[in-house]
N, C-alpha and C. Protein backbone atom coordinates (compact mmCIF):
# COMPACT_ATOMS: atom_id res chain seq x y z
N UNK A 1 77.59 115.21 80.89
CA UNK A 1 78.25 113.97 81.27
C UNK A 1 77.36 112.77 80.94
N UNK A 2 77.94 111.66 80.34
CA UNK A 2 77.05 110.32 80.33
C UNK A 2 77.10 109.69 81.31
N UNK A 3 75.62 109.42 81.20
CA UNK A 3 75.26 108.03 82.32
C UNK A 3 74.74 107.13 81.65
N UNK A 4 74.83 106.07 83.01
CA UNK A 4 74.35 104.62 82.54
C UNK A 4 72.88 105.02 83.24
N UNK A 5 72.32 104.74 82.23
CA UNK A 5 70.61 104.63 82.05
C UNK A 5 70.06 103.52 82.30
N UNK A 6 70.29 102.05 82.60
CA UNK A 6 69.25 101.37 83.63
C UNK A 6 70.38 100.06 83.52
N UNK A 7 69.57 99.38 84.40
CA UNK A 7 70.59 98.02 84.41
C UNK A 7 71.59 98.13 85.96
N UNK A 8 72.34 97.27 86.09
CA UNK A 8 73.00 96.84 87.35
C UNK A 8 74.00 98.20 87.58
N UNK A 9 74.25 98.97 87.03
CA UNK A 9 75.07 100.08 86.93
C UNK A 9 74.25 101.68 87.16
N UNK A 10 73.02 101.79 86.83
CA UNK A 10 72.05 102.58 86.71
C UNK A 10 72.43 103.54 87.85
N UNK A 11 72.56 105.08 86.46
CA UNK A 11 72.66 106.30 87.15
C UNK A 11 74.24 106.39 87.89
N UNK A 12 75.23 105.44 86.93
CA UNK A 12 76.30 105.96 87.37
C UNK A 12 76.91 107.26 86.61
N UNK A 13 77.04 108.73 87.05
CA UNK A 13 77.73 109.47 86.03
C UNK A 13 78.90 109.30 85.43
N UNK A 14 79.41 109.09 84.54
CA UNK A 14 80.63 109.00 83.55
C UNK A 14 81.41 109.46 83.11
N UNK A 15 82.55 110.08 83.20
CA UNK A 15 83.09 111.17 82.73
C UNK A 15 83.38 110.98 80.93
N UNK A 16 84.06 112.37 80.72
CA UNK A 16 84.15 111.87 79.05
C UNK A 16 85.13 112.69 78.65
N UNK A 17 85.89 112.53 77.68
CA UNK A 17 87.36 112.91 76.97
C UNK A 17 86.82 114.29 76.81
N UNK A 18 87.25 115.46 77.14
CA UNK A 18 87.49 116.76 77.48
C UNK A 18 88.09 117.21 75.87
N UNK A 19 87.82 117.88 75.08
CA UNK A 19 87.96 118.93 74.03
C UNK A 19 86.84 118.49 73.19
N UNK A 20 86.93 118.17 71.78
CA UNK A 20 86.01 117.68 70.75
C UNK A 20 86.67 116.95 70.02
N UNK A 21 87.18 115.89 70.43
CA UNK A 21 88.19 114.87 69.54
C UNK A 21 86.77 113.70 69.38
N UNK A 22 86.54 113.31 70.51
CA UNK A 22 85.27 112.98 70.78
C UNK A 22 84.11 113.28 71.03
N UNK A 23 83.11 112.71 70.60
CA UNK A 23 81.65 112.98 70.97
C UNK A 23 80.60 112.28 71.35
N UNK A 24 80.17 112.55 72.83
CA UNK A 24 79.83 111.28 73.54
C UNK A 24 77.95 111.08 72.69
N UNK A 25 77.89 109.52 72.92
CA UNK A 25 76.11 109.69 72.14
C UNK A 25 75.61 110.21 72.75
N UNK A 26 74.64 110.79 72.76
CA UNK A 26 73.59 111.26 73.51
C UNK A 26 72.66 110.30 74.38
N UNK A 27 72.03 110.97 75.59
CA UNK A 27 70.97 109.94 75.93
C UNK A 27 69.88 109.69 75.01
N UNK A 28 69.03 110.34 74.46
CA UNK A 28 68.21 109.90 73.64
C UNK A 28 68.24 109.25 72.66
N UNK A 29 69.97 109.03 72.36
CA UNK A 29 69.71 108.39 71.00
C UNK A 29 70.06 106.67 71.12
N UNK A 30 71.10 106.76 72.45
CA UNK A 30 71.45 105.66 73.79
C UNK A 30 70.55 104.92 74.26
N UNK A 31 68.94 105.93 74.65
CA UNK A 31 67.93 105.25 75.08
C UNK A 31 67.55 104.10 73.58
N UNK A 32 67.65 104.88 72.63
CA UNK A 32 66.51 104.32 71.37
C UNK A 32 67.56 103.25 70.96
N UNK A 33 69.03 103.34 70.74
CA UNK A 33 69.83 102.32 70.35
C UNK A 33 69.08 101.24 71.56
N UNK A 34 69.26 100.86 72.88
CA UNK A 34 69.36 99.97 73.66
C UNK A 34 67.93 99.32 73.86
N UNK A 35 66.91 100.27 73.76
CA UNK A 35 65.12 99.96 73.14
C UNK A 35 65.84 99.15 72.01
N UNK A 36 66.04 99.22 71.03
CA UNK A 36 65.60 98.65 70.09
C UNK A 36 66.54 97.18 70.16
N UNK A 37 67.87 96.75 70.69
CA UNK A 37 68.53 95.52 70.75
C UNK A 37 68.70 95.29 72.20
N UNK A 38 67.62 95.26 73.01
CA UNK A 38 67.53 94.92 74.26
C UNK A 38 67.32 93.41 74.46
N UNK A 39 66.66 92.88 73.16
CA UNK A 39 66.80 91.46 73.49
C UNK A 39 67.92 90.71 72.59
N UNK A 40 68.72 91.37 72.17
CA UNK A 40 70.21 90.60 72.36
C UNK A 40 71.40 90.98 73.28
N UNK A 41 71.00 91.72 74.07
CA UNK A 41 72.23 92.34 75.04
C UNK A 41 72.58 91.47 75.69
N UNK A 42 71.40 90.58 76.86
CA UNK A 42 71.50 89.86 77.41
C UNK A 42 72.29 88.31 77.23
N UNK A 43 73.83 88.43 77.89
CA UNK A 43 74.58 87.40 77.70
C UNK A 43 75.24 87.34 75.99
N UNK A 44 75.42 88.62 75.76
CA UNK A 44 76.31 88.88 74.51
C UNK A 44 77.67 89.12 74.67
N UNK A 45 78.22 88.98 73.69
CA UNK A 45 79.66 89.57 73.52
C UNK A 45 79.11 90.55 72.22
N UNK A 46 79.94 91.90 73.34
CA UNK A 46 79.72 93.06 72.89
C UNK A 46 81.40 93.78 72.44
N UNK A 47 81.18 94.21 71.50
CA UNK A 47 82.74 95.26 70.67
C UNK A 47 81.60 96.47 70.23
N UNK A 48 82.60 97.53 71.53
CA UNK A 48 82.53 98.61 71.46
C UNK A 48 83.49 99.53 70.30
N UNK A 49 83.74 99.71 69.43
CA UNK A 49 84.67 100.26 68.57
C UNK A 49 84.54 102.06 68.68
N UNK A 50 86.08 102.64 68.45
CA UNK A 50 85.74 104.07 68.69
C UNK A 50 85.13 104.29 70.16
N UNK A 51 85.37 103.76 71.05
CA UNK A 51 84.90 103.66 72.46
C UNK A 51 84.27 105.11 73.15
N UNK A 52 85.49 106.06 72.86
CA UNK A 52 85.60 107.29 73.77
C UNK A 52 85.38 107.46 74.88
N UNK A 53 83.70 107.12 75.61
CA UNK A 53 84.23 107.36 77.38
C UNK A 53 84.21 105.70 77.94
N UNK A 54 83.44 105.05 76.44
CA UNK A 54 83.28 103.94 76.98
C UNK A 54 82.28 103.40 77.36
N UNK A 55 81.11 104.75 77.27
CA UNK A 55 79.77 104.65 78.09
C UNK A 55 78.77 103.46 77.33
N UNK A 56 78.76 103.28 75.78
CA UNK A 56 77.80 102.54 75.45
C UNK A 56 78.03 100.94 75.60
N UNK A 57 79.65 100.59 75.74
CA UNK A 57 79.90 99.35 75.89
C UNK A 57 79.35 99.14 78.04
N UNK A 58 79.64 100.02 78.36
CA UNK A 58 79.30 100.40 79.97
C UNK A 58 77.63 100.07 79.99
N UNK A 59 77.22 100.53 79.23
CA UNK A 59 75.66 100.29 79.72
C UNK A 59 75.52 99.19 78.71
N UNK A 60 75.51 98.63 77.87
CA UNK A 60 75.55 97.32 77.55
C UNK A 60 76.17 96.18 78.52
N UNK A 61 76.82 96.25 78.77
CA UNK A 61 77.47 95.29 80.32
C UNK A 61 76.34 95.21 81.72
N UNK A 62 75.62 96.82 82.40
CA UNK A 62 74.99 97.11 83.10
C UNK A 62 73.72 96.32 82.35
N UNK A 63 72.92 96.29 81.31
CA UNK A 63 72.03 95.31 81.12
C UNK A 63 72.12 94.09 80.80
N UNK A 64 73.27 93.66 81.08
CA UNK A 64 73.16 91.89 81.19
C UNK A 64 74.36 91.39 80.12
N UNK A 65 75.52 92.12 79.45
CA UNK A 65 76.37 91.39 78.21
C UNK A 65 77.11 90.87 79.00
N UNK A 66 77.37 89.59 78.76
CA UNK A 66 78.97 88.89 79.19
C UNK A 66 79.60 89.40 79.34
N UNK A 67 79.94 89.72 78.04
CA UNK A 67 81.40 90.55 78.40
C UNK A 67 81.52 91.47 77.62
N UNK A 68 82.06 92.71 77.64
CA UNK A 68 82.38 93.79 76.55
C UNK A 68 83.79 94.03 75.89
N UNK A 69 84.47 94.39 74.96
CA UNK A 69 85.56 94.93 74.76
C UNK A 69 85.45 95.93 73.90
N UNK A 70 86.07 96.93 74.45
CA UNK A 70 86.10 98.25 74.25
C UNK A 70 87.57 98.51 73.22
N UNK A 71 87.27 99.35 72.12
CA UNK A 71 88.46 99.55 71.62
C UNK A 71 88.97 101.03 71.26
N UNK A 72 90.03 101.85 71.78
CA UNK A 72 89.63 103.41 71.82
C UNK A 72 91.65 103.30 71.51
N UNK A 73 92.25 104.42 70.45
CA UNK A 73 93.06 104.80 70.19
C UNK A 73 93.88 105.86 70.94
N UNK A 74 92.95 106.57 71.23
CA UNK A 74 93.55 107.58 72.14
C UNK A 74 93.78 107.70 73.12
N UNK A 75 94.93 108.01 73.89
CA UNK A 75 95.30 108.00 75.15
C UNK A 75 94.60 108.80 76.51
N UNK A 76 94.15 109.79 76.12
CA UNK A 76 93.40 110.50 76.59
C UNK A 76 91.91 109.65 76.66
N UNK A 77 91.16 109.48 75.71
CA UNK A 77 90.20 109.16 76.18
C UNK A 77 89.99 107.64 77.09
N UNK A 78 91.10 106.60 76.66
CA UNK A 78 91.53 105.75 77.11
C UNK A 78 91.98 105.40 79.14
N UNK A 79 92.28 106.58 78.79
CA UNK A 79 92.50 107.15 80.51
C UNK A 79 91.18 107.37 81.31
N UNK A 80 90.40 107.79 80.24
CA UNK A 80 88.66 108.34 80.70
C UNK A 80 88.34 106.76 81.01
N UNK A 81 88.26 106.05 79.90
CA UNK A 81 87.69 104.72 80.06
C UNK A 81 88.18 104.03 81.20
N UNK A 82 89.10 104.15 81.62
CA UNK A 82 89.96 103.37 83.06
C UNK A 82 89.25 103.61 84.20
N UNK A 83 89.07 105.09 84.13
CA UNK A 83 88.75 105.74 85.39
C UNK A 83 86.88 105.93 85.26
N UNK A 84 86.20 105.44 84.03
CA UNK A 84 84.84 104.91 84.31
C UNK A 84 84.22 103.70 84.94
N UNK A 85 85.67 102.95 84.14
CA UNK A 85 85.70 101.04 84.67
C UNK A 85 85.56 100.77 86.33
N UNK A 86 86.75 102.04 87.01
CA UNK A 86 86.86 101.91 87.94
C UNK A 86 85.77 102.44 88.82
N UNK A 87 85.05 103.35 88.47
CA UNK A 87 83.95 104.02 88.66
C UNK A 87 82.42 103.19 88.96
N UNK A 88 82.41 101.81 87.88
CA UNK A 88 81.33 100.78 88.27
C UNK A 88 82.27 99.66 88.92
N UNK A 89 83.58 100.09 89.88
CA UNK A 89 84.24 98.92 90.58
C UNK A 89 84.39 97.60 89.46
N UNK A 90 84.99 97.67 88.16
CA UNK A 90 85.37 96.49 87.51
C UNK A 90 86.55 96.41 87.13
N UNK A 91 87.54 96.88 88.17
CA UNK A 91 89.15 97.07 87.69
C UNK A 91 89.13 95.33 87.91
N UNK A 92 90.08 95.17 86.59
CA UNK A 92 90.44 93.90 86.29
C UNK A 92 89.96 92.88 86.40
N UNK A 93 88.13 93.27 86.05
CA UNK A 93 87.08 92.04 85.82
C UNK A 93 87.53 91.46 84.48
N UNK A 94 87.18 90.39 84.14
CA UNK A 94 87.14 89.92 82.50
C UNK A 94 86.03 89.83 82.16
N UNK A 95 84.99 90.74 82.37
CA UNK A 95 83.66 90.96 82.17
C UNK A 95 84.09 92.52 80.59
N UNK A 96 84.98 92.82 81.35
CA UNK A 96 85.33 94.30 80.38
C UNK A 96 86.74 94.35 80.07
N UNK A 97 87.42 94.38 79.40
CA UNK A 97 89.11 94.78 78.51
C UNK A 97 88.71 95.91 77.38
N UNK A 98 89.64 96.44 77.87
CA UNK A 98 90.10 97.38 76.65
C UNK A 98 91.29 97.26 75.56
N UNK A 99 91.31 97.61 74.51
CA UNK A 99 92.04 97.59 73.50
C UNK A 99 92.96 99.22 73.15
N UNK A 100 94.14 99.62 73.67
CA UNK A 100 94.32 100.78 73.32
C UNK A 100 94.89 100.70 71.74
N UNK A 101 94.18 100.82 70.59
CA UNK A 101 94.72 100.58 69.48
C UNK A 101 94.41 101.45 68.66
N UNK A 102 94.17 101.25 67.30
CA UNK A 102 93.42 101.38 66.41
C UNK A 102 92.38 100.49 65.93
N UNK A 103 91.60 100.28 65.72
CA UNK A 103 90.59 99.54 65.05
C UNK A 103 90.69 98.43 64.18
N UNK A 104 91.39 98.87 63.48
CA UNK A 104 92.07 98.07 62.51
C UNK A 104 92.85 97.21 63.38
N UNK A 105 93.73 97.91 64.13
CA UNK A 105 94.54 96.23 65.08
C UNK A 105 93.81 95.74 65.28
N UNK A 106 92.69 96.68 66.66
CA UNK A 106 92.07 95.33 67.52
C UNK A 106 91.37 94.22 66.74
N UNK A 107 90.90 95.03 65.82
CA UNK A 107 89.94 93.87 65.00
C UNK A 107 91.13 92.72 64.37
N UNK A 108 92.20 93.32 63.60
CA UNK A 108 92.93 91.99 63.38
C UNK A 108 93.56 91.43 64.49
N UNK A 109 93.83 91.49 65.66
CA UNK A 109 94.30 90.69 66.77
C UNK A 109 92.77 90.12 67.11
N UNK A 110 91.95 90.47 67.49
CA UNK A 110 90.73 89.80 67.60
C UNK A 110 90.40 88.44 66.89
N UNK A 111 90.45 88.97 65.84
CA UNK A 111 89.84 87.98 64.47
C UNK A 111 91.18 86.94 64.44
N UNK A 112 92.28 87.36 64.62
CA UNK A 112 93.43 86.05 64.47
C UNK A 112 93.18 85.35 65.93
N UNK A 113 92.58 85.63 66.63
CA UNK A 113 92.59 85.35 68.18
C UNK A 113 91.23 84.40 68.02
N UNK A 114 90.42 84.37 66.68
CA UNK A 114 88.98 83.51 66.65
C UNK A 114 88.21 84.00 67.10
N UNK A 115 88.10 85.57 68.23
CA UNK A 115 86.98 86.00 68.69
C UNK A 115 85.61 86.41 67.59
N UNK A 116 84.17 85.81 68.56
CA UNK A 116 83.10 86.14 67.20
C UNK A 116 82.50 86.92 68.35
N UNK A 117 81.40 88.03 68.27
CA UNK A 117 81.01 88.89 68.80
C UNK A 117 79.18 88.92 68.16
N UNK A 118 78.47 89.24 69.28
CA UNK A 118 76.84 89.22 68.90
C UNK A 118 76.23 90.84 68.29
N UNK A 119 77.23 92.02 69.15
CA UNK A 119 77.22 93.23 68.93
C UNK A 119 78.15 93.68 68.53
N UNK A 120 78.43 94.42 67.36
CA UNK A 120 79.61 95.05 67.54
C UNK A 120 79.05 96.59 66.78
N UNK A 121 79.54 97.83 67.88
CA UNK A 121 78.64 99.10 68.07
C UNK A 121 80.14 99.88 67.08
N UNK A 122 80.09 100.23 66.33
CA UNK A 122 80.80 101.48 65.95
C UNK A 122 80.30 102.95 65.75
N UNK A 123 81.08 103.91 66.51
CA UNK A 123 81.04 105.29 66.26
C UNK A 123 82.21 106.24 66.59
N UNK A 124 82.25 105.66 65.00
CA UNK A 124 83.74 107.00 64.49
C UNK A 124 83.53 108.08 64.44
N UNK A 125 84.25 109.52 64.28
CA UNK A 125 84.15 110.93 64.08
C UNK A 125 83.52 110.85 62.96
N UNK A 126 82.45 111.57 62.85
CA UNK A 126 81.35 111.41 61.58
C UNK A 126 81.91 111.50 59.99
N UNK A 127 82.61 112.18 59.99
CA UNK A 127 83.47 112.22 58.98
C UNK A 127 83.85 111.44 58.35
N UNK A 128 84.68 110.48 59.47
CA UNK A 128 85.79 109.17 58.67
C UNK A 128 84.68 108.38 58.63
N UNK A 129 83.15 108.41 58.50
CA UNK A 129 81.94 106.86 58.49
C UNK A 129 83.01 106.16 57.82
N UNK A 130 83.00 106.67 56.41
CA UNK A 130 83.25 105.75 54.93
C UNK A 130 84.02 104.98 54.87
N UNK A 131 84.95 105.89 55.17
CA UNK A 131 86.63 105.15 55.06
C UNK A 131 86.81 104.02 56.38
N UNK A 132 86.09 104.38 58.12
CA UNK A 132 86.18 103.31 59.16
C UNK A 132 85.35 102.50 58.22
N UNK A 133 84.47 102.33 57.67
CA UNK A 133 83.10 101.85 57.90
C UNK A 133 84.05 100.89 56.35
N UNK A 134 84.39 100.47 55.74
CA UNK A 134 85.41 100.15 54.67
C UNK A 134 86.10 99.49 55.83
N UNK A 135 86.77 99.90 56.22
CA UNK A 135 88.50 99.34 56.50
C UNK A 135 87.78 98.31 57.88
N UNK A 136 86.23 98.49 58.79
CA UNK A 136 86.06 97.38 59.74
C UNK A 136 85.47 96.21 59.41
N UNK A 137 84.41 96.81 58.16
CA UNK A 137 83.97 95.33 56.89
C UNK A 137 84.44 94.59 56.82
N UNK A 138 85.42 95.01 56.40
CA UNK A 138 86.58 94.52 55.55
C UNK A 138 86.99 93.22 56.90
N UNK A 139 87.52 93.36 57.86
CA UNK A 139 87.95 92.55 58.43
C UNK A 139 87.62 91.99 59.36
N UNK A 140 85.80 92.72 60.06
CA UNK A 140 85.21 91.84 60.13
C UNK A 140 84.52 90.56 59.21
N UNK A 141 84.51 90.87 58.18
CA UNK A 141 83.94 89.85 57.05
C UNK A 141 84.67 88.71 57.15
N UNK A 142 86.37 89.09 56.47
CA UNK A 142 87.10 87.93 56.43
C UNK A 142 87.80 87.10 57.54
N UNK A 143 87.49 87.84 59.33
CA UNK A 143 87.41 86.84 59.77
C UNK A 143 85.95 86.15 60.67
N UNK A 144 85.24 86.10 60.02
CA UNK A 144 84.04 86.17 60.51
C UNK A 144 83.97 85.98 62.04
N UNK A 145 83.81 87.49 62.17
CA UNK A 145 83.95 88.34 63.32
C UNK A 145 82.11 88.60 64.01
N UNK A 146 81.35 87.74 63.19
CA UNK A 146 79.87 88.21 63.76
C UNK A 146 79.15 86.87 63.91
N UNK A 147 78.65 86.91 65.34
CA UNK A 147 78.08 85.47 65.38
C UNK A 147 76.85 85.39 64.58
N UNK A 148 76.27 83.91 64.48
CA UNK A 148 75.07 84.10 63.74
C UNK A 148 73.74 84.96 64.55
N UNK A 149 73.22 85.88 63.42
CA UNK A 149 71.95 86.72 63.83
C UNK A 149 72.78 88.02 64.83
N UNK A 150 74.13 87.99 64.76
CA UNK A 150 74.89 88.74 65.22
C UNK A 150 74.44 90.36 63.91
N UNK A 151 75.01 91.29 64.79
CA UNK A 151 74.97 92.76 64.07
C UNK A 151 76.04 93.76 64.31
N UNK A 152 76.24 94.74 62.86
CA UNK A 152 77.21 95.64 63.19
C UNK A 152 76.13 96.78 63.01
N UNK A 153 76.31 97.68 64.29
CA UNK A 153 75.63 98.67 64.28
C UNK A 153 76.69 99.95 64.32
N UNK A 154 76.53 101.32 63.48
CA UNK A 154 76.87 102.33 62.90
C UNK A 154 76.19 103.34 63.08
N UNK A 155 76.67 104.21 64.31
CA UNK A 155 75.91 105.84 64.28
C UNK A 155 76.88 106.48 63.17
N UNK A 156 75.80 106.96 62.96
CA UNK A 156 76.43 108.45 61.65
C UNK A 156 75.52 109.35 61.56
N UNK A 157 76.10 110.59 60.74
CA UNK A 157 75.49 111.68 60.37
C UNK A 157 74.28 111.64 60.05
N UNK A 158 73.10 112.21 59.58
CA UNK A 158 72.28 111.93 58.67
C UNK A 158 72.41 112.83 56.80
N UNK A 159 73.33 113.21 57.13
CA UNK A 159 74.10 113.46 55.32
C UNK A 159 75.14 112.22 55.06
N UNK A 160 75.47 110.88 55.95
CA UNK A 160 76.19 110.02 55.19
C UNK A 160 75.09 108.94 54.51
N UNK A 161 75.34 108.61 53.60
CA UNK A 161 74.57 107.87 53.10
C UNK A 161 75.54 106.42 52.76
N UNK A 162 74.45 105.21 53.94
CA UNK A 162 74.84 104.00 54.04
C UNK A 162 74.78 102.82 52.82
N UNK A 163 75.82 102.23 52.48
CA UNK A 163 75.79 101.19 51.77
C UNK A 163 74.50 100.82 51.45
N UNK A 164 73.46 99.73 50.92
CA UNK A 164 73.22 98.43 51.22
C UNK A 164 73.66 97.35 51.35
N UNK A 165 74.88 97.40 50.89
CA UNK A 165 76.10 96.01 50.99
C UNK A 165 76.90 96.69 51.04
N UNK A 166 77.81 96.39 52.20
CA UNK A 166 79.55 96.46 52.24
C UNK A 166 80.61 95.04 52.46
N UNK A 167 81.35 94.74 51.49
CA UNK A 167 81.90 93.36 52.11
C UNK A 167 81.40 92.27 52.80
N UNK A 168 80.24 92.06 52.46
CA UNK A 168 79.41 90.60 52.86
C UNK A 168 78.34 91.13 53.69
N UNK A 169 78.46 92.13 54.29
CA UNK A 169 77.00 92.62 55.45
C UNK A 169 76.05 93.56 54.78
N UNK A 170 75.26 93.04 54.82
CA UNK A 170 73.82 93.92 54.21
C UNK A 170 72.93 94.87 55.21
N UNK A 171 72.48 95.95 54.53
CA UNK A 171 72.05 96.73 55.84
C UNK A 171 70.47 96.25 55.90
N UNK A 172 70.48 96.24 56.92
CA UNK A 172 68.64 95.51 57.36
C UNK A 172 67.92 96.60 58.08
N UNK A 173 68.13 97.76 58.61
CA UNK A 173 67.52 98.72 59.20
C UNK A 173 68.64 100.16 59.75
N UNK A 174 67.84 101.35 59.50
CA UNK A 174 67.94 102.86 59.90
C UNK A 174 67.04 103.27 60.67
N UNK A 175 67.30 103.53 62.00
CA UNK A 175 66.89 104.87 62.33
C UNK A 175 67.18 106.29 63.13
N UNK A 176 66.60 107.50 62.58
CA UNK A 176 66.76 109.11 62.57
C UNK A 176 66.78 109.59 63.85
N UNK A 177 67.54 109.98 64.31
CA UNK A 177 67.14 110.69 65.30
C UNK A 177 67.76 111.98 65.82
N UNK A 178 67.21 113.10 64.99
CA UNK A 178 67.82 113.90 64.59
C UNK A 178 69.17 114.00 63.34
N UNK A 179 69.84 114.74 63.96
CA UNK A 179 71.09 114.63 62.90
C UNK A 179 71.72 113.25 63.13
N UNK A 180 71.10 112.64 63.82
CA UNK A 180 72.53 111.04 63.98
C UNK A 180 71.14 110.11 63.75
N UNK A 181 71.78 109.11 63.06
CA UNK A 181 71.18 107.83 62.51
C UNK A 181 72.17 106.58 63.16
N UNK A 182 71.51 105.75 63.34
CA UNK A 182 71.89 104.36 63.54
C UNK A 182 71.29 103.47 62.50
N UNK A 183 72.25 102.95 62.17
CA UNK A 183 71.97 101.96 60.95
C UNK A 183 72.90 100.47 61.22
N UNK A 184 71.94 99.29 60.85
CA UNK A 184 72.31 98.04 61.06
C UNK A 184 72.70 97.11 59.86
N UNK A 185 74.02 96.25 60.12
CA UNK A 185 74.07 95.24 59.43
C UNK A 185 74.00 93.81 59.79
N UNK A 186 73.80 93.19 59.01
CA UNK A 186 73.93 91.83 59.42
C UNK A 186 74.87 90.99 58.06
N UNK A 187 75.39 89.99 58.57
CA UNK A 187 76.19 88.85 57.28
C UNK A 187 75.20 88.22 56.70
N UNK A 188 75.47 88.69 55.38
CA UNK A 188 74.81 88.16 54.18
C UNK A 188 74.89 86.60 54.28
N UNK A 189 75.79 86.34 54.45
CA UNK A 189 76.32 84.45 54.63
C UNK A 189 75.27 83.83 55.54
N UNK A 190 75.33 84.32 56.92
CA UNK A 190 74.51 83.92 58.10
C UNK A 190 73.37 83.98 58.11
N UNK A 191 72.85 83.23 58.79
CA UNK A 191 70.90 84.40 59.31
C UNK A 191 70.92 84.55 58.50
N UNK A 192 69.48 85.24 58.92
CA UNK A 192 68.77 86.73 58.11
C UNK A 192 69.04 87.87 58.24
């Protein structure tokens, strides 16, 4: 089961979507993602994409983000996410919303809506990296969906092998940890 690992939420257990449709991150790799962008969490807008229990947008909120939005397709795991929300008592905060969609919506209702975001965490079924990792570029780019010095961060396999450029975002850092990698972009346009 995931937990939230430190912050105002710390050591809440989490439940998580039941078969293998999903696959929750691990703590160790949870710990090293949140080590390493701990000093942009604080007072971010965070997009959780591919959500599943919900837990990493959950402990991003528990260390200090404004606000999170979570975006998860499936009904099932979607149900998980409700009953985690309710779990750190935030039924119908606007600190946290969910998106029951696809990706592709939320991001185009987002982006027509003007929302810009400081984090935005994706982790698709390892498989589809290429093809999500294409089709969220894509529309994060054209509506510039990333604030400045903002990042799209990407767990994957360690047999996918990441761009250096996809649709305007350049990758600026990888790292291994074990079979799953996290790898970062940032807008070529913006920042550094």
């Amino acid at each position: 089961m995931p937990r939230v690992v430190t912050g105002r939420f710390r050591g809440a257990i989490l439940q998580a979507p039941e078969g293998d449709k999903t696959r929750p991150t691990t703590d160790k790799v949870k710990e090293a993602l949140f080590s390493i962008i701990q000093s942009y969490v604080p007072d971010s807008e965070f997009l959780d994409l591919f959500a599943g229990s919900g837990q990493i947008g959950i402990e991003a909120l528990s260390r200090g983000a404004k606000r999170v939005t979570l975006v998860e397709r499936s009904g099932q795991a979607a149900s998980v996410i409700a009953k985690n929300i309710s779990k750190i008592k935030l039924d119908g905060s606007d600190e946290i919303r969910v998106h029951k969609k696809s990706t592709a919506q939320a991001l185009e209702l987002l982006g027509q809506a003007g929302e810009k975001f400081d984090i935005i965490f994706m982790d698709p079924p390892y498989k589809d990296v290429p093809l999500r990792l294409e089709e969220a570029t894509k529309l994060i780019s054209s509506f510039g969906m990333l604030k400045e010095d903002g990042m799209l961060i990407v767990e994957h396999d360690k047999d996918c092998v990441m761009p250096e450029e996809i649709n305007g975002l350049k990758c600026v850092r990888s790292c291994s940890y074990g079979i799953t990698v996290i790898t970062f972009f940032k807008d070529n346009n913006i920042g550094g």
